[in-house]
C-alpha atoms as a PDB file:
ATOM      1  CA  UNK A   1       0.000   0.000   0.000  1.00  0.00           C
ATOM      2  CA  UNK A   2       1.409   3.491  -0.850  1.00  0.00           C
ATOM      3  CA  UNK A   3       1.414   6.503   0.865  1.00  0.00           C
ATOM      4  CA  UNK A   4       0.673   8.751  -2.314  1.00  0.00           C
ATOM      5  CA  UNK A   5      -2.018  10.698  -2.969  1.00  0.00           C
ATOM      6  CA  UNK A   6      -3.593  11.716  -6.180  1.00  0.00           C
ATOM      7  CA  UNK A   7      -3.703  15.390  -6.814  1.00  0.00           C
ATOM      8  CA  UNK A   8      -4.575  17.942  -9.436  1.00  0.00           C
ATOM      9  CA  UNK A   9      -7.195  17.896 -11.551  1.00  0.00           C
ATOM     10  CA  UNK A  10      -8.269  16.920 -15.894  1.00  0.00           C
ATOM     11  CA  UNK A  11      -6.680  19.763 -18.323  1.00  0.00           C
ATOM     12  CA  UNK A  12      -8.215  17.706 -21.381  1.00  0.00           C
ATOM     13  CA  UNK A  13      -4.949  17.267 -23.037  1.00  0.00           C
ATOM     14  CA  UNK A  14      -6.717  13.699 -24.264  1.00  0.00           C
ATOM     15  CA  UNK A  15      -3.558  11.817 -24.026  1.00  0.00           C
ATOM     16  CA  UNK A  16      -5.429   9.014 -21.308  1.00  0.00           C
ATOM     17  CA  UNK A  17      -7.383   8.273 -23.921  1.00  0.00           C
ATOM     18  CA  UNK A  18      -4.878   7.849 -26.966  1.00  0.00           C
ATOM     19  CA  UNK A  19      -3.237   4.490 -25.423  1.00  0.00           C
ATOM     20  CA  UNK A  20      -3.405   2.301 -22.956  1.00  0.00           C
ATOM     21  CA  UNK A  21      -1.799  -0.276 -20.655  1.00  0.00           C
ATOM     22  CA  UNK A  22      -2.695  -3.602 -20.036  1.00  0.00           C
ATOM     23  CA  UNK A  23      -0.788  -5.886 -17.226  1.00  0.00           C
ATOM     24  CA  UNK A  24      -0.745  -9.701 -18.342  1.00  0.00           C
ATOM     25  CA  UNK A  25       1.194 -12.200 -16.278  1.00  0.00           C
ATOM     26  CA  UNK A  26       2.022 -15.377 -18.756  1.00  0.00           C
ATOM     27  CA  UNK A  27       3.344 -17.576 -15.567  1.00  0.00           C
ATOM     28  CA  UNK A  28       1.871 -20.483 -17.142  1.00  0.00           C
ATOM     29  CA  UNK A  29       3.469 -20.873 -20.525  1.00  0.00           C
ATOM     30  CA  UNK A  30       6.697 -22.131 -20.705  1.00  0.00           C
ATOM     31  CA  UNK A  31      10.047 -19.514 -21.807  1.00  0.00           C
ATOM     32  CA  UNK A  32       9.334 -20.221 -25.302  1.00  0.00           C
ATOM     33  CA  UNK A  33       5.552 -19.837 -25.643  1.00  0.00           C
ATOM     34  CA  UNK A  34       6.476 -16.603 -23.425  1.00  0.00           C
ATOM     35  CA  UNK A  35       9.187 -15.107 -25.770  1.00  0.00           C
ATOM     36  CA  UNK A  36       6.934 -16.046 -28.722  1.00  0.00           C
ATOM     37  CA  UNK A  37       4.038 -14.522 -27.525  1.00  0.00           C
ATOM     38  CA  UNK A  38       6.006 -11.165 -26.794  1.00  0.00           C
ATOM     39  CA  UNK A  39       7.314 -11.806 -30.515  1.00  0.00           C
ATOM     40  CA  UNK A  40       3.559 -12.060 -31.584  1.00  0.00           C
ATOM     41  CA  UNK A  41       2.620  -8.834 -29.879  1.00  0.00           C
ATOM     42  CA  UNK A  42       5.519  -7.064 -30.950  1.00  0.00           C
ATOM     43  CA  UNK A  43       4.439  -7.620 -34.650  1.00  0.00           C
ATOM     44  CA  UNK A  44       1.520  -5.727 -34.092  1.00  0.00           C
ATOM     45  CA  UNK A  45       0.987  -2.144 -35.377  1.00  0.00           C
ATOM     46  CA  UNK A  46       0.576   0.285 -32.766  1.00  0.00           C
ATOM     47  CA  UNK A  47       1.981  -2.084 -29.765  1.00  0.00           C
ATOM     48  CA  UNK A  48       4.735  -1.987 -27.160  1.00  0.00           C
ATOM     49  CA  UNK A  49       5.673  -4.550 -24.795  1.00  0.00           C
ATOM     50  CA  UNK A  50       7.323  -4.139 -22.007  1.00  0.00           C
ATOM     51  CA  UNK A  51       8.950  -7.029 -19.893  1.00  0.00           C
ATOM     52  CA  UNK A  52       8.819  -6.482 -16.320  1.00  0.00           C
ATOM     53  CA  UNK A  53       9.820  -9.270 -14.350  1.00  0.00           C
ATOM     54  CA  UNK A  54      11.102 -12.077 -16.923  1.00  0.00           C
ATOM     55  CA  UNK A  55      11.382 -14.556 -14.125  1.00  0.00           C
ATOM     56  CA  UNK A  56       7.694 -14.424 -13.489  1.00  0.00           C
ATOM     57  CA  UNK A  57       6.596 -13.875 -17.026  1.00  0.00           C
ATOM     58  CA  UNK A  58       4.692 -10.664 -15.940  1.00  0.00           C
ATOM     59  CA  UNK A  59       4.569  -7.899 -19.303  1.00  0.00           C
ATOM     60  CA  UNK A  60       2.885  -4.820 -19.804  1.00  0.00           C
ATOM     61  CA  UNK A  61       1.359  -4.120 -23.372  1.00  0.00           C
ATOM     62  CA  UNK A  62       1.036  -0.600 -24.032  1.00  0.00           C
ATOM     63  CA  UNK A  63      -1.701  -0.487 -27.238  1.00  0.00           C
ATOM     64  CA  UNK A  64      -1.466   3.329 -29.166  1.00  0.00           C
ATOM     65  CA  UNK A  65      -4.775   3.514 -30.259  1.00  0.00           C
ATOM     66  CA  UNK A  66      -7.035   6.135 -29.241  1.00  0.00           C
ATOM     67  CA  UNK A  67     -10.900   5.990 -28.246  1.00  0.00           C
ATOM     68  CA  UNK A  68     -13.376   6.223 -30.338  1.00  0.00           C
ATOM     69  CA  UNK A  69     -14.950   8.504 -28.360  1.00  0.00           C
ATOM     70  CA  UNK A  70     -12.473  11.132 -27.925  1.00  0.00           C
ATOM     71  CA  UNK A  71     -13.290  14.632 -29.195  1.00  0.00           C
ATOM     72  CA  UNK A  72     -10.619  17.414 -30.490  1.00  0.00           C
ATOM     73  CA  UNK A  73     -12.612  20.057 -28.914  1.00  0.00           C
ATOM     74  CA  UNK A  74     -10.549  22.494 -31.375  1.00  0.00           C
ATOM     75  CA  UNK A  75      -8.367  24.731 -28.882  1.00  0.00           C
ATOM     76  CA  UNK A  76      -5.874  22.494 -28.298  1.00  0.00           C
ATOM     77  CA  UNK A  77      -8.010  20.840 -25.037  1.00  0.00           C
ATOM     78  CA  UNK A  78     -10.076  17.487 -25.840  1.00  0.00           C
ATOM     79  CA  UNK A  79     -13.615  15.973 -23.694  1.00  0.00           C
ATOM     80  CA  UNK A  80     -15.146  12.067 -23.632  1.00  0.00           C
ATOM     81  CA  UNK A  81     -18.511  11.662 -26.477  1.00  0.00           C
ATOM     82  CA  UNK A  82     -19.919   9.673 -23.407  1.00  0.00           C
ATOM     83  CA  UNK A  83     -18.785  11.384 -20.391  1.00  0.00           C
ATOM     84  CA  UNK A  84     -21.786  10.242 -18.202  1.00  0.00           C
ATOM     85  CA  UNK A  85     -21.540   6.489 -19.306  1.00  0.00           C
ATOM     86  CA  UNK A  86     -17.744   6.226 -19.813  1.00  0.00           C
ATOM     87  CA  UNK A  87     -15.704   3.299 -18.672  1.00  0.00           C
ATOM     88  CA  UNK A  88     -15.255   3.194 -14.476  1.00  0.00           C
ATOM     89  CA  UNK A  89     -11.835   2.384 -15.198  1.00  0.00           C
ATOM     90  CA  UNK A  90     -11.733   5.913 -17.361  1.00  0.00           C
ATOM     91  CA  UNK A  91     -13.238   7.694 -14.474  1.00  0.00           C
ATOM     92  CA  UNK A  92     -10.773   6.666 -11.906  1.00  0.00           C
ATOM     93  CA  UNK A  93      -7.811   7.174 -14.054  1.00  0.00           C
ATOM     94  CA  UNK A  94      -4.708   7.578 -13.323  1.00  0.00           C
ATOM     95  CA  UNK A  95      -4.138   5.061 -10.881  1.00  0.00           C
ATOM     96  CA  UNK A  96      -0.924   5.066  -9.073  1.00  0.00           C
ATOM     97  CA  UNK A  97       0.187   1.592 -10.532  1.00  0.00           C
ATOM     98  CA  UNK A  98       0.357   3.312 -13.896  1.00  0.00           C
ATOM     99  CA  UNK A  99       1.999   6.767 -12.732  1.00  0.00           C
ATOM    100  CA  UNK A 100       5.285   6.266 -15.098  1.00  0.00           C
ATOM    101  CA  UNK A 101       3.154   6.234 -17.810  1.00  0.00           C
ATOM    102  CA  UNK A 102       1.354   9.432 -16.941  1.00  0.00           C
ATOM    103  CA  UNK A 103       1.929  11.586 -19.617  1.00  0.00           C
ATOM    104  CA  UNK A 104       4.162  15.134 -18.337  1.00  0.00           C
ATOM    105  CA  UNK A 105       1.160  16.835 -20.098  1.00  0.00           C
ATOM    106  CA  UNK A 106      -1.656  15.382 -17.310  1.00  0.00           C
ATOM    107  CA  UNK A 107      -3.329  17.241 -14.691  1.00  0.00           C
ATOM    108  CA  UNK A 108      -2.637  14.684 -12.145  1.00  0.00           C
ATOM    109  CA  UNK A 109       0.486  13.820 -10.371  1.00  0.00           C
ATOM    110  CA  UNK A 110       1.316  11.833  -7.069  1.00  0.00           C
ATOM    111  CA  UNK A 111       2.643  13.156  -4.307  1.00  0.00           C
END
């Protein structure tokens, strides 16, 4: 459990909502199926993997693709097509397991 706290607040800069991060441990496969599967995923247009404990066969995927519903509001700032029924995960981002990724141009920092 950390000690940080979440402060600050949205500026719209939209770039939650141009990628994403996914966690995946493979601690099932063996180390070929794992090295292949990071081979696989690295194939992929738009994808980044990221090995971060080889041992356990725990990755992160980064996918650079951005919502559907994001808006260019046209001054540089950018707002959710569904902000009352977006994801909960969109609602409670960032959370602090993710706060390297945060982009430098994000409201929200941890302190």
């Amino acid at each position: 459990m950390s000690l940080k706290k979440k402060t600050g607040k949205c500026n719209q800069c939209g770039n939650c909502c141009r990628d994403f991060f996914i966690d995946v441990n493979l601690d099932q496969v063996t180390d070929y199926e794992f090295m292949d599967y990071i081979k696989w995923l690295s194939c992929h247009m738009n994808v980044e993997v990221k090995v971060k404990d080889h041992k356990r066969r725990k990755i992160e995927i980064q996918v650079k693709n951005p919502c559907k519903h994001l808006v260019d509001n046209g001054d540089g700032t950018y707002s959710c097509a569904i902000q009352e029924n977006k994801p909960e995960i969109c609602r409670h981002y960032p959370e602090e397991d993710y706060e390297d990724d945060i982009s430098s141009k994000c409201g929200f920092k941890f302190v």
